[in-house]
Protein backbone atom coordinates (compact mmCIF):
# COMPACT_ATOMS: atom_id res chain seq x y z
CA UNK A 1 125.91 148.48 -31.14
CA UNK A 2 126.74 146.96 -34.43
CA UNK A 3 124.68 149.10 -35.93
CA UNK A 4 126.49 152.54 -34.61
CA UNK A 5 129.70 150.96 -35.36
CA UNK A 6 129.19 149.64 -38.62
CA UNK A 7 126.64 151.14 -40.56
CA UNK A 8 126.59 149.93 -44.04
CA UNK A 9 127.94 152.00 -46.89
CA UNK A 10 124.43 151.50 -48.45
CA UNK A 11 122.92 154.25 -46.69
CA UNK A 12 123.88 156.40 -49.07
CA UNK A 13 123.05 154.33 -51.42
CA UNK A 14 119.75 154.52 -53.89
CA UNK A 15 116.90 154.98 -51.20
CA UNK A 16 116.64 157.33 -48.60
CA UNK A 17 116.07 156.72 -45.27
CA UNK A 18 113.27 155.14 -43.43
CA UNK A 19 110.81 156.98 -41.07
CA UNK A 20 112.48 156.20 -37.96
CA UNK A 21 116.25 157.43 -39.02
CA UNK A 22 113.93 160.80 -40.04
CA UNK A 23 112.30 160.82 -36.98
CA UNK A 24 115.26 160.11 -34.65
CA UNK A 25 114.60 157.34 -33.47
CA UNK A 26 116.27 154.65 -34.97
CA UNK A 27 118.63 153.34 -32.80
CA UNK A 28 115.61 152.75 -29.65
CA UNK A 29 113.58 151.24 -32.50
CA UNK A 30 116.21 149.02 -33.50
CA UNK A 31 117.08 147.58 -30.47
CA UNK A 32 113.57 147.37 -28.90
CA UNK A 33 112.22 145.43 -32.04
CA UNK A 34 115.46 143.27 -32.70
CA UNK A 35 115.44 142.36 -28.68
CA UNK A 36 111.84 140.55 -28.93
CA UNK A 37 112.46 139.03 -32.26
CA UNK A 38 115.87 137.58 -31.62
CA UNK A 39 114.24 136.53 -28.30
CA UNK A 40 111.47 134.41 -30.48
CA UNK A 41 114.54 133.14 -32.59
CA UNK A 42 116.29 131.78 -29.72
CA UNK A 43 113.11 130.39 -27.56
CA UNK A 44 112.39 128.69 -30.65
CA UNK A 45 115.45 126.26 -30.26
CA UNK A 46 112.90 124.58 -27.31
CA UNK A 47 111.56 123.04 -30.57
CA UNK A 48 114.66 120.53 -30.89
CA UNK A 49 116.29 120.54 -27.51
CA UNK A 50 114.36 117.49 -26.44
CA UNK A 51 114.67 115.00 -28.91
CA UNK A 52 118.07 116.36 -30.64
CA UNK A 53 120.97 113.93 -29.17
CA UNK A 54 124.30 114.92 -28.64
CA UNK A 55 126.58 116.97 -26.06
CA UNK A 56 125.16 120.68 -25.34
CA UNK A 57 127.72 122.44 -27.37
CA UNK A 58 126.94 119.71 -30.56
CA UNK A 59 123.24 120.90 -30.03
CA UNK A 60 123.57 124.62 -29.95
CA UNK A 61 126.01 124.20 -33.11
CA UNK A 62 123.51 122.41 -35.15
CA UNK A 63 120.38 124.81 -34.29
CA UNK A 64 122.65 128.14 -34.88
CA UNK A 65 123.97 126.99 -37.88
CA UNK A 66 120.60 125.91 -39.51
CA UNK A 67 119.79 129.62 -38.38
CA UNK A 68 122.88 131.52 -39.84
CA UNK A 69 123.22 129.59 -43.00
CA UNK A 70 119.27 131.14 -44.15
CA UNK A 71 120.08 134.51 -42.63
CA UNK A 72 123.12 134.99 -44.08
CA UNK A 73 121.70 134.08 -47.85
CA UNK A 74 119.33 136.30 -46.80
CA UNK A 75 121.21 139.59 -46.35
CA UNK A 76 123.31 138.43 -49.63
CA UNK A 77 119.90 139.02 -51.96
CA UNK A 78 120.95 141.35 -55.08
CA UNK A 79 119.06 144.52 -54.37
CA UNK A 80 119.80 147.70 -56.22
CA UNK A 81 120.78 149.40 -53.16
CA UNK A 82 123.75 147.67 -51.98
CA UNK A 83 127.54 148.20 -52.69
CA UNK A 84 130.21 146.16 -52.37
CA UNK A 85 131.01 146.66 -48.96
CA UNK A 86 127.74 145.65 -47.83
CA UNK A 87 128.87 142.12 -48.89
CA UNK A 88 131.55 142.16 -46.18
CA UNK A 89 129.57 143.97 -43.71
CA UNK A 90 126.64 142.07 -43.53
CA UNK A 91 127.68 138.78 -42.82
CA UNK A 92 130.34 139.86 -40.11
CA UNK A 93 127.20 141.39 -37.97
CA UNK A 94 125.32 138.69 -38.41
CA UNK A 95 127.81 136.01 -37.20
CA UNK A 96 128.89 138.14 -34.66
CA UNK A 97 125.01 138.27 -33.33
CA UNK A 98 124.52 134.27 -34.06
CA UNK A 99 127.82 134.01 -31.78
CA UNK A 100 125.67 135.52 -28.67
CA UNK A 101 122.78 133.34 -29.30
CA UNK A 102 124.92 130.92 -29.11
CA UNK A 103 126.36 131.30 -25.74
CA UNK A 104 122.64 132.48 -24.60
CA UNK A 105 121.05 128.63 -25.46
CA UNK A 106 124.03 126.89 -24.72
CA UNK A 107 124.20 128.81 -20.92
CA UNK A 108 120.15 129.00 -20.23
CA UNK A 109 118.80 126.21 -22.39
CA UNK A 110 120.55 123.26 -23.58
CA UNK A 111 120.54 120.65 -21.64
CA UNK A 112 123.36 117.87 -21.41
CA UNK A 113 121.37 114.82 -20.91
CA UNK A 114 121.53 112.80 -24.19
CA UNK A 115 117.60 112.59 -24.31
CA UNK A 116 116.80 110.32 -27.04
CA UNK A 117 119.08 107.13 -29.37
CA UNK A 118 120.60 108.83 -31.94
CA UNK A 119 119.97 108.24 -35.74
CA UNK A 120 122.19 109.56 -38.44
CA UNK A 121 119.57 111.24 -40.99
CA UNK A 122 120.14 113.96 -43.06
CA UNK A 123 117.18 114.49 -45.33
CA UNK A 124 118.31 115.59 -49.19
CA UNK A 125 115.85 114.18 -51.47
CA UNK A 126 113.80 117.17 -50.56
CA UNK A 127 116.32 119.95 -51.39
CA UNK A 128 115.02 120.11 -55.03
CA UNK A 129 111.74 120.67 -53.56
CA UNK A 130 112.97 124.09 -52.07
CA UNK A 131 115.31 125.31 -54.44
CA UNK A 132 111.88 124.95 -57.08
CA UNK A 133 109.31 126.50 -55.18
CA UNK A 134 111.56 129.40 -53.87
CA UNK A 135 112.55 129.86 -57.18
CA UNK A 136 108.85 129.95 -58.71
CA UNK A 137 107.63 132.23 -55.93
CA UNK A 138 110.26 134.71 -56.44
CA UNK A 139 109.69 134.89 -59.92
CA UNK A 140 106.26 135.49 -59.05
CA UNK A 141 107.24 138.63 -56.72
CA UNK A 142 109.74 140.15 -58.86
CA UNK A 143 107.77 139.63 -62.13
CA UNK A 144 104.20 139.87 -60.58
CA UNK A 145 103.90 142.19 -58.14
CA UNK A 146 105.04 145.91 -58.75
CA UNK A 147 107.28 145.75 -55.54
CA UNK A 148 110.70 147.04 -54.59
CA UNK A 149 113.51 144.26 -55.71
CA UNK A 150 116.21 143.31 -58.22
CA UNK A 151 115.84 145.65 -61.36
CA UNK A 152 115.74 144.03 -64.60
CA UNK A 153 119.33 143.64 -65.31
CA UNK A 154 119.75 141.75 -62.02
CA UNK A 155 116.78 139.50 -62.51
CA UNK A 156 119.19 136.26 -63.62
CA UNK A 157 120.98 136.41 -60.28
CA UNK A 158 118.05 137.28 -58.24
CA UNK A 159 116.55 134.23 -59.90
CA UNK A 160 119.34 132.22 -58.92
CA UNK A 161 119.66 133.36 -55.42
CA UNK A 162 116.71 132.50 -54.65
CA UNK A 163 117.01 128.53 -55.19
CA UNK A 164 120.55 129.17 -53.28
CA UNK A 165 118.08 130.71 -50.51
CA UNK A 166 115.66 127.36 -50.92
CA UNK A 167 119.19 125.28 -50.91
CA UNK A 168 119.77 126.71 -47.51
CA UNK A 169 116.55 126.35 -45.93
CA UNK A 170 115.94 122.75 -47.36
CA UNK A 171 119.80 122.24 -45.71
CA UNK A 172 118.41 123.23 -42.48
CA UNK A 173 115.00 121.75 -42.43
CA UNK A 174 116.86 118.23 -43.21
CA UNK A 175 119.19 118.88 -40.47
CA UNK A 176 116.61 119.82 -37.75
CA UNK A 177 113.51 118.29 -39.20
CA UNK A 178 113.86 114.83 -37.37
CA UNK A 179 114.01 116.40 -34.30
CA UNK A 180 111.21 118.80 -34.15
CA UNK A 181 108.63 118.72 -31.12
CA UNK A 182 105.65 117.84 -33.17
CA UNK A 183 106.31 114.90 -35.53
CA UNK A 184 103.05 114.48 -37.49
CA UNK A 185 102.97 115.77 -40.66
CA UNK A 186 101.42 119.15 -40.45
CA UNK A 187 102.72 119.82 -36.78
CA UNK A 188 106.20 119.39 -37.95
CA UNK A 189 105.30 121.96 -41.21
CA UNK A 190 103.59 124.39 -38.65
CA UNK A 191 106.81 124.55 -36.30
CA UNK A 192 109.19 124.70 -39.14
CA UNK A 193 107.42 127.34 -41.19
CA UNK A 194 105.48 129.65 -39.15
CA UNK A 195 108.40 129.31 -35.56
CA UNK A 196 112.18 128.69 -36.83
CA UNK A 197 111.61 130.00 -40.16
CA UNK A 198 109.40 133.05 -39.96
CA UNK A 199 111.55 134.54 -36.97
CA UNK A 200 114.56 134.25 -39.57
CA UNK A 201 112.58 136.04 -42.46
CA UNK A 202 110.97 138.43 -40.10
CA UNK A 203 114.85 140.11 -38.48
CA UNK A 204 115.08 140.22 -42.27
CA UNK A 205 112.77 142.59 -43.26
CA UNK A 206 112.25 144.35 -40.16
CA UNK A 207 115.88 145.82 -40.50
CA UNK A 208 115.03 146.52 -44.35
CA UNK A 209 111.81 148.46 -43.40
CA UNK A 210 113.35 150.59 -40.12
CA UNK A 211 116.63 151.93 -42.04
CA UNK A 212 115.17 152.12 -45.73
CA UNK A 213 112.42 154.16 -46.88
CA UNK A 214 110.86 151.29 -48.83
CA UNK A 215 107.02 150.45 -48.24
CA UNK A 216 105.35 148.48 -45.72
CA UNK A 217 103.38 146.61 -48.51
CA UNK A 218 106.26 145.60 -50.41
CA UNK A 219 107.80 144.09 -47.43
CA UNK A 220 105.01 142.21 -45.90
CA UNK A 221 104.16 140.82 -49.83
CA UNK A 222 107.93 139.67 -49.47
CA UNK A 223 107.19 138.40 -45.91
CA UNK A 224 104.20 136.54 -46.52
CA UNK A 225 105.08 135.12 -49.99
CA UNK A 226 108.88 134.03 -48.44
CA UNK A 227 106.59 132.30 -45.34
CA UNK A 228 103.93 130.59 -47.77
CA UNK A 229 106.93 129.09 -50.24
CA UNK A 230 108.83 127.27 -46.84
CA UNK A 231 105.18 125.77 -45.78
CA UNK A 232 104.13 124.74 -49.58
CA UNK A 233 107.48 123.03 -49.87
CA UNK A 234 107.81 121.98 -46.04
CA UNK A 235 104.53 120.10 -47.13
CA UNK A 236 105.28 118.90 -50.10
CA UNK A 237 108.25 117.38 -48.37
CA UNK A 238 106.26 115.73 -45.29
CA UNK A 239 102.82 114.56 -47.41
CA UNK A 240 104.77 113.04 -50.47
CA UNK A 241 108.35 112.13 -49.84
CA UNK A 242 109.13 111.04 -46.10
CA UNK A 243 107.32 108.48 -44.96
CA UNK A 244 109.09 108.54 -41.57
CA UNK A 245 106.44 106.98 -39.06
CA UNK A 246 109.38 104.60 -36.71
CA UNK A 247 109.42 105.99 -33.29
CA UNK A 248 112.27 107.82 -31.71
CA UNK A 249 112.34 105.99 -28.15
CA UNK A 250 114.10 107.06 -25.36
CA UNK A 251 117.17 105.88 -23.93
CA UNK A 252 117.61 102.97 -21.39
CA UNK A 253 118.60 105.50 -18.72
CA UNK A 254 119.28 103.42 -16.03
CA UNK A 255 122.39 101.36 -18.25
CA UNK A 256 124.08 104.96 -18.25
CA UNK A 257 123.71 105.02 -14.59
């Protein structure tokens, strides 16, 4: 619906369009492919739920946030194609769309119960960490592979939105990381990269690859290389910087009682 009532300026833009706006199918493409991934992005909050404390509503806020803050860097990359009114458009749609996930995990799977003590954390000696590797690896793609991104005039700012885009994912990762199902060291990478992270990146490029004619290589090299930077520096992270090994034990129930 946002997408037939909004449609970005960019369009028109530089490339043409993608096989399924030629075909005609677009809009039953769109909304087929975003309904499963956005249904991964919001099962995947079942990877906090249990240990995150807090109210329902506190919960929800945290998880969505950690979400909305990487998409939204996300759809602000500097690509040749976009105008200026793709900045406002952009992140209006996806806030809007964040909003119903939202409601949907606070109404179907948050629960109340504060599950485990709370501990005020928020991990930020690892930010660097993210900010460097997302940098390197996007200099890599841009420079390195003959793939469709920034042209060379934009290569400064594409250079420096990508360690914004680390910023924001090292943000999130210290806000949920505590919390995660699987607390060893590779477990907690696994979740992190391959389930909250590489739903995010993949409503990315799926949107990218169904409107613009743009090639299915250059999107997966994007896909892959954006996955492979969060689990190098999710690693990097968990093997040589937090040594977190005190348990998380549950509340005394029965004094609440």
């Amino acid at each position: 619906m946002l997408e037939m009532w909004f449609p970005n300026p960019s369009f028109q833009a530089i490339l043409g369009d993608g096989l399924a706006v030629q075909q005609g199918f677009y809009y039953p493409a769109l909304f087929i492919i975003y309904l499963v991934i956005y249904t991964f992005m919001t099962y995947a909050y079942y990877l906090v739920d249990f240990r995150l404390p807090g109210t329902k509503g506190t919960k929800v806020t945290l998880y969505v946030i950690s979400e909305l803050l990487i998409f939204l860097v996300y759809r602000a990359e500097p690509m040749p194609h976009l105008v200026e009114m793709d900045w406002v458009i952009n992140p209006v749609k996806a806030i809007l769309i964040f909003m119903v996930q939202g409601q949907l995990i606070y109404r179907l799977m948050a629960r109340q119960r504060l599950m485990y003590k709370p501990k005020p954390f928020f991990y930020t000696r690892g930010l660097h960490v993210y900010i460097l590797v997302f940098a390197i690896m996007r200099l890599v793609e841009y420079v390195g592979l003959d793939i469709y991104g920034p042209d060379d005039g934009q290569l400064p700012v594409a250079i420096l939105w990508s360690g914004i885009l680390g910023l924001a994912i090292g943000l999130s990762f210290g806000a949920i990381q505590r919390y995660i199902i699987r607390q060893n060291q590779i477990g907690k990478t696994n979740q992190f990269a391959l389930q909250f992270f590489a739903w995010i990146a993949v409503a990315n490029y799926a949107m990218m690859y169904l409107r613009y004619d743009i090639g299915i290589f250059d999107l997966l090299a994007r896909l892959g290389l954006d996955i492979a930077a969060v689990w190098i520096a999710t690693f990097i992270v968990l093997h040589w910087q937090i040594n977190e090994r005190t348990p998380v034990y549950p509340l005394d129930t029965n004094s609440q009682i």
